[in-house]
N, C-alpha and C. Protein backbone atom coordinates (compact mmCIF):
# COMPACT_ATOMS: atom_id res chain seq x y z
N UNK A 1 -73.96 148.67 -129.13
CA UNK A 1 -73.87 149.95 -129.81
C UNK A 1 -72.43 150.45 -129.75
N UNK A 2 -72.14 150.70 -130.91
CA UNK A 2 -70.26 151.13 -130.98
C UNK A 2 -70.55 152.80 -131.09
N UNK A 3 -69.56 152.99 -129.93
CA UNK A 3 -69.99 154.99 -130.13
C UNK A 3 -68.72 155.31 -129.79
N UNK A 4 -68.36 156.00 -131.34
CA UNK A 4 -67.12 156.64 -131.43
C UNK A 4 -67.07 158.10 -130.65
N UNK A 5 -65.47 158.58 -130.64
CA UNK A 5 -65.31 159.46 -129.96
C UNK A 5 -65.12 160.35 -131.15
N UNK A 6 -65.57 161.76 -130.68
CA UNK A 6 -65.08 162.98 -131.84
C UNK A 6 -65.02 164.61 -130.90
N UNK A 7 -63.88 165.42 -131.40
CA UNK A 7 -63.57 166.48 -130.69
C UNK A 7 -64.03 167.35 -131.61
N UNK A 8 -64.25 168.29 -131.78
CA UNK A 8 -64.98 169.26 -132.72
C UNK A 8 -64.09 170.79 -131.98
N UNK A 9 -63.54 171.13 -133.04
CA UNK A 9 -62.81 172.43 -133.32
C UNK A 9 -63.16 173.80 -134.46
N UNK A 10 -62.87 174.46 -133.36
CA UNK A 10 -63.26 176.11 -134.42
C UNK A 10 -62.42 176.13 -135.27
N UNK A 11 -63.03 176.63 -136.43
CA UNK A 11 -61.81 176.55 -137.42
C UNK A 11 -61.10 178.10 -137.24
N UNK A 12 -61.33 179.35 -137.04
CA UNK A 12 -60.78 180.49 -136.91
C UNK A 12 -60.28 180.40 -135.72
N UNK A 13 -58.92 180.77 -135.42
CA UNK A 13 -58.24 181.09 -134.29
C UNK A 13 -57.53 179.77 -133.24
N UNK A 14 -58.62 178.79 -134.30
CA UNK A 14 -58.00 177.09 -133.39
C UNK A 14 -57.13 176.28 -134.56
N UNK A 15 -57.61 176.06 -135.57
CA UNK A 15 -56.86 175.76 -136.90
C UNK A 15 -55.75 177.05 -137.18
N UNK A 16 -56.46 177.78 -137.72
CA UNK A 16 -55.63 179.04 -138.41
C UNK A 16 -56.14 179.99 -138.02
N UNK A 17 -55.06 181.09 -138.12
CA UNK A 17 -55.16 182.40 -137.77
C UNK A 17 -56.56 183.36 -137.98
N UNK A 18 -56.91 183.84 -136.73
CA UNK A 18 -58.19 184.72 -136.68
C UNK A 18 -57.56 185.94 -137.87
N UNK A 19 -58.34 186.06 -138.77
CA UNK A 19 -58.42 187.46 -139.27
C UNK A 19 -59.61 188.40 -138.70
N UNK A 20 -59.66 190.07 -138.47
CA UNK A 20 -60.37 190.74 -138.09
C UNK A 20 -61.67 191.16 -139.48
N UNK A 21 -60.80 190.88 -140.61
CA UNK A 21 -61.62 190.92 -141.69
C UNK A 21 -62.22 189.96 -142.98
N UNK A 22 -61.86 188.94 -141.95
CA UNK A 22 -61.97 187.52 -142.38
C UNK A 22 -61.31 186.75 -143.14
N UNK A 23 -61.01 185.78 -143.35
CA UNK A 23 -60.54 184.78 -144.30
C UNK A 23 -61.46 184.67 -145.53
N UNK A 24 -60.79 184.97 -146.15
CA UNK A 24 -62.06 185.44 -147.96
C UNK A 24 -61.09 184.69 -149.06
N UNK A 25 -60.15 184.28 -148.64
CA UNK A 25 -59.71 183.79 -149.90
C UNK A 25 -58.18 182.62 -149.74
N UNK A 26 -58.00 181.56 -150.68
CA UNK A 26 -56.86 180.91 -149.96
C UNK A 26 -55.52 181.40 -149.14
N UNK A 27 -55.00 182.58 -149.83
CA UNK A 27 -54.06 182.99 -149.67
C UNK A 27 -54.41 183.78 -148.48
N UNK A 28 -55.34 184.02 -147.99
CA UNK A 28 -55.11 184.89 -146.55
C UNK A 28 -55.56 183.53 -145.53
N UNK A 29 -55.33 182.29 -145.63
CA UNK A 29 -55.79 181.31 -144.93
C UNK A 29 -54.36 180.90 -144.29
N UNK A 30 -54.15 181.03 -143.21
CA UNK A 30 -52.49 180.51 -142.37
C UNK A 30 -53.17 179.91 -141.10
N UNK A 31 -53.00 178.31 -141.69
CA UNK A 31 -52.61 177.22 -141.17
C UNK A 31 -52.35 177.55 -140.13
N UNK A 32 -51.83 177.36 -138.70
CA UNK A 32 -51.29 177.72 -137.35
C UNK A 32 -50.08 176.07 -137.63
N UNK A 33 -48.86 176.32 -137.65
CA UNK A 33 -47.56 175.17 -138.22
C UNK A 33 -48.01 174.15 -137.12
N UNK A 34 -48.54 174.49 -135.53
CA UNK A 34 -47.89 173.49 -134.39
C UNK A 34 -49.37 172.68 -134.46
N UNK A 35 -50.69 173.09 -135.45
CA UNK A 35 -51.67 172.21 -134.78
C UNK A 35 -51.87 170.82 -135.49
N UNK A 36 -50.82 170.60 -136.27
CA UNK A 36 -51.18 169.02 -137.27
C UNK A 36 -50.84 167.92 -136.19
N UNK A 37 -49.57 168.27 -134.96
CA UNK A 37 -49.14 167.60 -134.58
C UNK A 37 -50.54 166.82 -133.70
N UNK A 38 -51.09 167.71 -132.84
CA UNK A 38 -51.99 167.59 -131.48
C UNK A 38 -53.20 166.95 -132.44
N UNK A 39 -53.89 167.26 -133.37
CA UNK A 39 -54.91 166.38 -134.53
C UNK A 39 -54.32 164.83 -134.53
N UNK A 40 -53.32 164.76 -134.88
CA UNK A 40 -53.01 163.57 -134.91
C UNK A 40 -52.76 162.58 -133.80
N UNK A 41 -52.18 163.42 -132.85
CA UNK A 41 -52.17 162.66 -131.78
C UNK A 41 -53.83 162.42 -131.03
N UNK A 42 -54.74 163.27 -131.25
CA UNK A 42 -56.17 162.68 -131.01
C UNK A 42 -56.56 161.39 -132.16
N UNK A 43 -56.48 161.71 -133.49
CA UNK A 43 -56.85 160.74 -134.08
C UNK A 43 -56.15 159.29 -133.81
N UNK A 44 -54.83 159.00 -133.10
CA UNK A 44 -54.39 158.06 -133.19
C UNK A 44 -54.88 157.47 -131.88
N UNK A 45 -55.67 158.50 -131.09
CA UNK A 45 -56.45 157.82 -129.60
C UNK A 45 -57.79 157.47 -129.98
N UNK A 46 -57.88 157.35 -131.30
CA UNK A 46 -59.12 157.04 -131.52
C UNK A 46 -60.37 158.09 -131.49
N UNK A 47 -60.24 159.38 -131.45
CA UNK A 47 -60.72 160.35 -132.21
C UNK A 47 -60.93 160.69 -133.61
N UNK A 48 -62.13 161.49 -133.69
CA UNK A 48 -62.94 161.49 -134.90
C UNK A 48 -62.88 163.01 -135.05
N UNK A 49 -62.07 163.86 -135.60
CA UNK A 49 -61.40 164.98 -135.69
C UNK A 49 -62.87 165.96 -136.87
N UNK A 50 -63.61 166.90 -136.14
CA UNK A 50 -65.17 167.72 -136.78
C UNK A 50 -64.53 169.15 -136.68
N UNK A 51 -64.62 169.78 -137.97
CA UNK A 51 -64.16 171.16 -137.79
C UNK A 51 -65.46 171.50 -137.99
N UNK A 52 -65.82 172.48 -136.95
CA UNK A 52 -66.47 173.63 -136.92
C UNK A 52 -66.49 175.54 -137.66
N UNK A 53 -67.04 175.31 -138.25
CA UNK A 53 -67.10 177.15 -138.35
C UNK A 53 -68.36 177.86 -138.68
N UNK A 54 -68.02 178.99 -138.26
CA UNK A 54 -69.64 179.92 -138.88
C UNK A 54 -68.94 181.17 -139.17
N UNK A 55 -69.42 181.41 -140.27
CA UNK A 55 -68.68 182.39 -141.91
C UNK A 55 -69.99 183.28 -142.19
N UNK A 56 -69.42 183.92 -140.91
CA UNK A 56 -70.43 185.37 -141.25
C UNK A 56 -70.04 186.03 -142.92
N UNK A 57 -68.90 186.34 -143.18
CA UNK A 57 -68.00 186.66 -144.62
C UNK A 57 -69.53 186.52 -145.70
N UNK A 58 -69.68 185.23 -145.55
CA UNK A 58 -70.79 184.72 -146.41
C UNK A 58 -72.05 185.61 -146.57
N UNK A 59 -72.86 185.72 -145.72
CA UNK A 59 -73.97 186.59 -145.48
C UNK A 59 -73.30 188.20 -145.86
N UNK A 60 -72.53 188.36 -145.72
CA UNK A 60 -71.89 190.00 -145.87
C UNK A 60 -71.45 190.15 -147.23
N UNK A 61 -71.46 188.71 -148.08
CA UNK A 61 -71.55 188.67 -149.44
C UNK A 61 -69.99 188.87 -149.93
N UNK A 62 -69.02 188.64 -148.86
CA UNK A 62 -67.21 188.79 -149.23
C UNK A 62 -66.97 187.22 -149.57
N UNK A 63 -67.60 186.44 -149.47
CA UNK A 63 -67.21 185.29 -149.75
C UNK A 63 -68.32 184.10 -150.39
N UNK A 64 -68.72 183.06 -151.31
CA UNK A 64 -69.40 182.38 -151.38
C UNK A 64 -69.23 181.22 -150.74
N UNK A 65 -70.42 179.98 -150.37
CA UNK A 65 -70.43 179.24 -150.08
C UNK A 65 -69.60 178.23 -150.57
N UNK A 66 -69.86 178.30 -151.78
CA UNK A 66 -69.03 177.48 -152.79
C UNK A 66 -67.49 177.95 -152.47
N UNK A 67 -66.97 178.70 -152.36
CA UNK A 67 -65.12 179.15 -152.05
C UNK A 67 -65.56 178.50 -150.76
N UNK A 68 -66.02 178.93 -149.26
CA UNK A 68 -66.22 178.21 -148.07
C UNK A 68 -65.71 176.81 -148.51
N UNK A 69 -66.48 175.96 -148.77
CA UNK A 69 -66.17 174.76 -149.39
C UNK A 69 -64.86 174.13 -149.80
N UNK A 70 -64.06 175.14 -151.14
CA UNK A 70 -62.88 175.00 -151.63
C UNK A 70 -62.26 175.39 -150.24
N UNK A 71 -61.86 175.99 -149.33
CA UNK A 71 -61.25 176.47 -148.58
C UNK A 71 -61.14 175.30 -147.29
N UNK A 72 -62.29 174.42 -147.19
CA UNK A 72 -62.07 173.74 -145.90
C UNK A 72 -61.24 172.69 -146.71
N UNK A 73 -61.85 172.51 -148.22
CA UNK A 73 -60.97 171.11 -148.48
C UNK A 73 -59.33 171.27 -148.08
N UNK A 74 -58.73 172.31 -147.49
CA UNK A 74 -57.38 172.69 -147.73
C UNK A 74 -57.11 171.72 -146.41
N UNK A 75 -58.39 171.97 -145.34
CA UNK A 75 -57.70 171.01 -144.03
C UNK A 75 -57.23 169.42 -144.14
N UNK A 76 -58.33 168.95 -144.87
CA UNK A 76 -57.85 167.91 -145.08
C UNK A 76 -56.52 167.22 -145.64
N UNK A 77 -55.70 167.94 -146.22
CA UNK A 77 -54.47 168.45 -146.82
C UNK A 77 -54.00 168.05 -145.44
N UNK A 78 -53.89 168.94 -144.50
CA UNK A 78 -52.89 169.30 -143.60
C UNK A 78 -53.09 168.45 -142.35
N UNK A 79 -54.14 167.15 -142.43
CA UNK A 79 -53.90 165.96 -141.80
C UNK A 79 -53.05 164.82 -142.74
């Protein structure tokens, strides 16, 4: 049985900047500059890099699922 390794990260406040009124749209989404480096250096140990989040925004009706969506594709970008 081959069993990979994977670290699983919050996406608010561990990726990019906590907003108090959430992240609702690309442009209020800031990246944090120093975390591409430390991602990579797990993935190159053979880590399997899982972002986590839970988007209250959504239920409060400031954001759709569908933008959620457009918005994570941005991480993948920034590996």
């Amino acid at each position: 049985m081959n069993k990979s390794k994977s670290v699983f990260l919050d996406r608010d406040g561990v990726i990019n900047k906590n907003k108090d009124d959430y992240v609702k749209n690309i442009s209020e989404l800031e990246i944090f500059p120093f975390i591409s480096a430390p991602i990579k250096k797990l993935q190159s140990a053979g880590f399997k890099i899982i972002v986590i989040t839970n988007q209250s925004a959504i239920n409060r009706g400031l954001m759709t699922k569908k933008y959620l969506n457009f918005t994570q594709s941005f991480f993948y970008i920034i590996n």
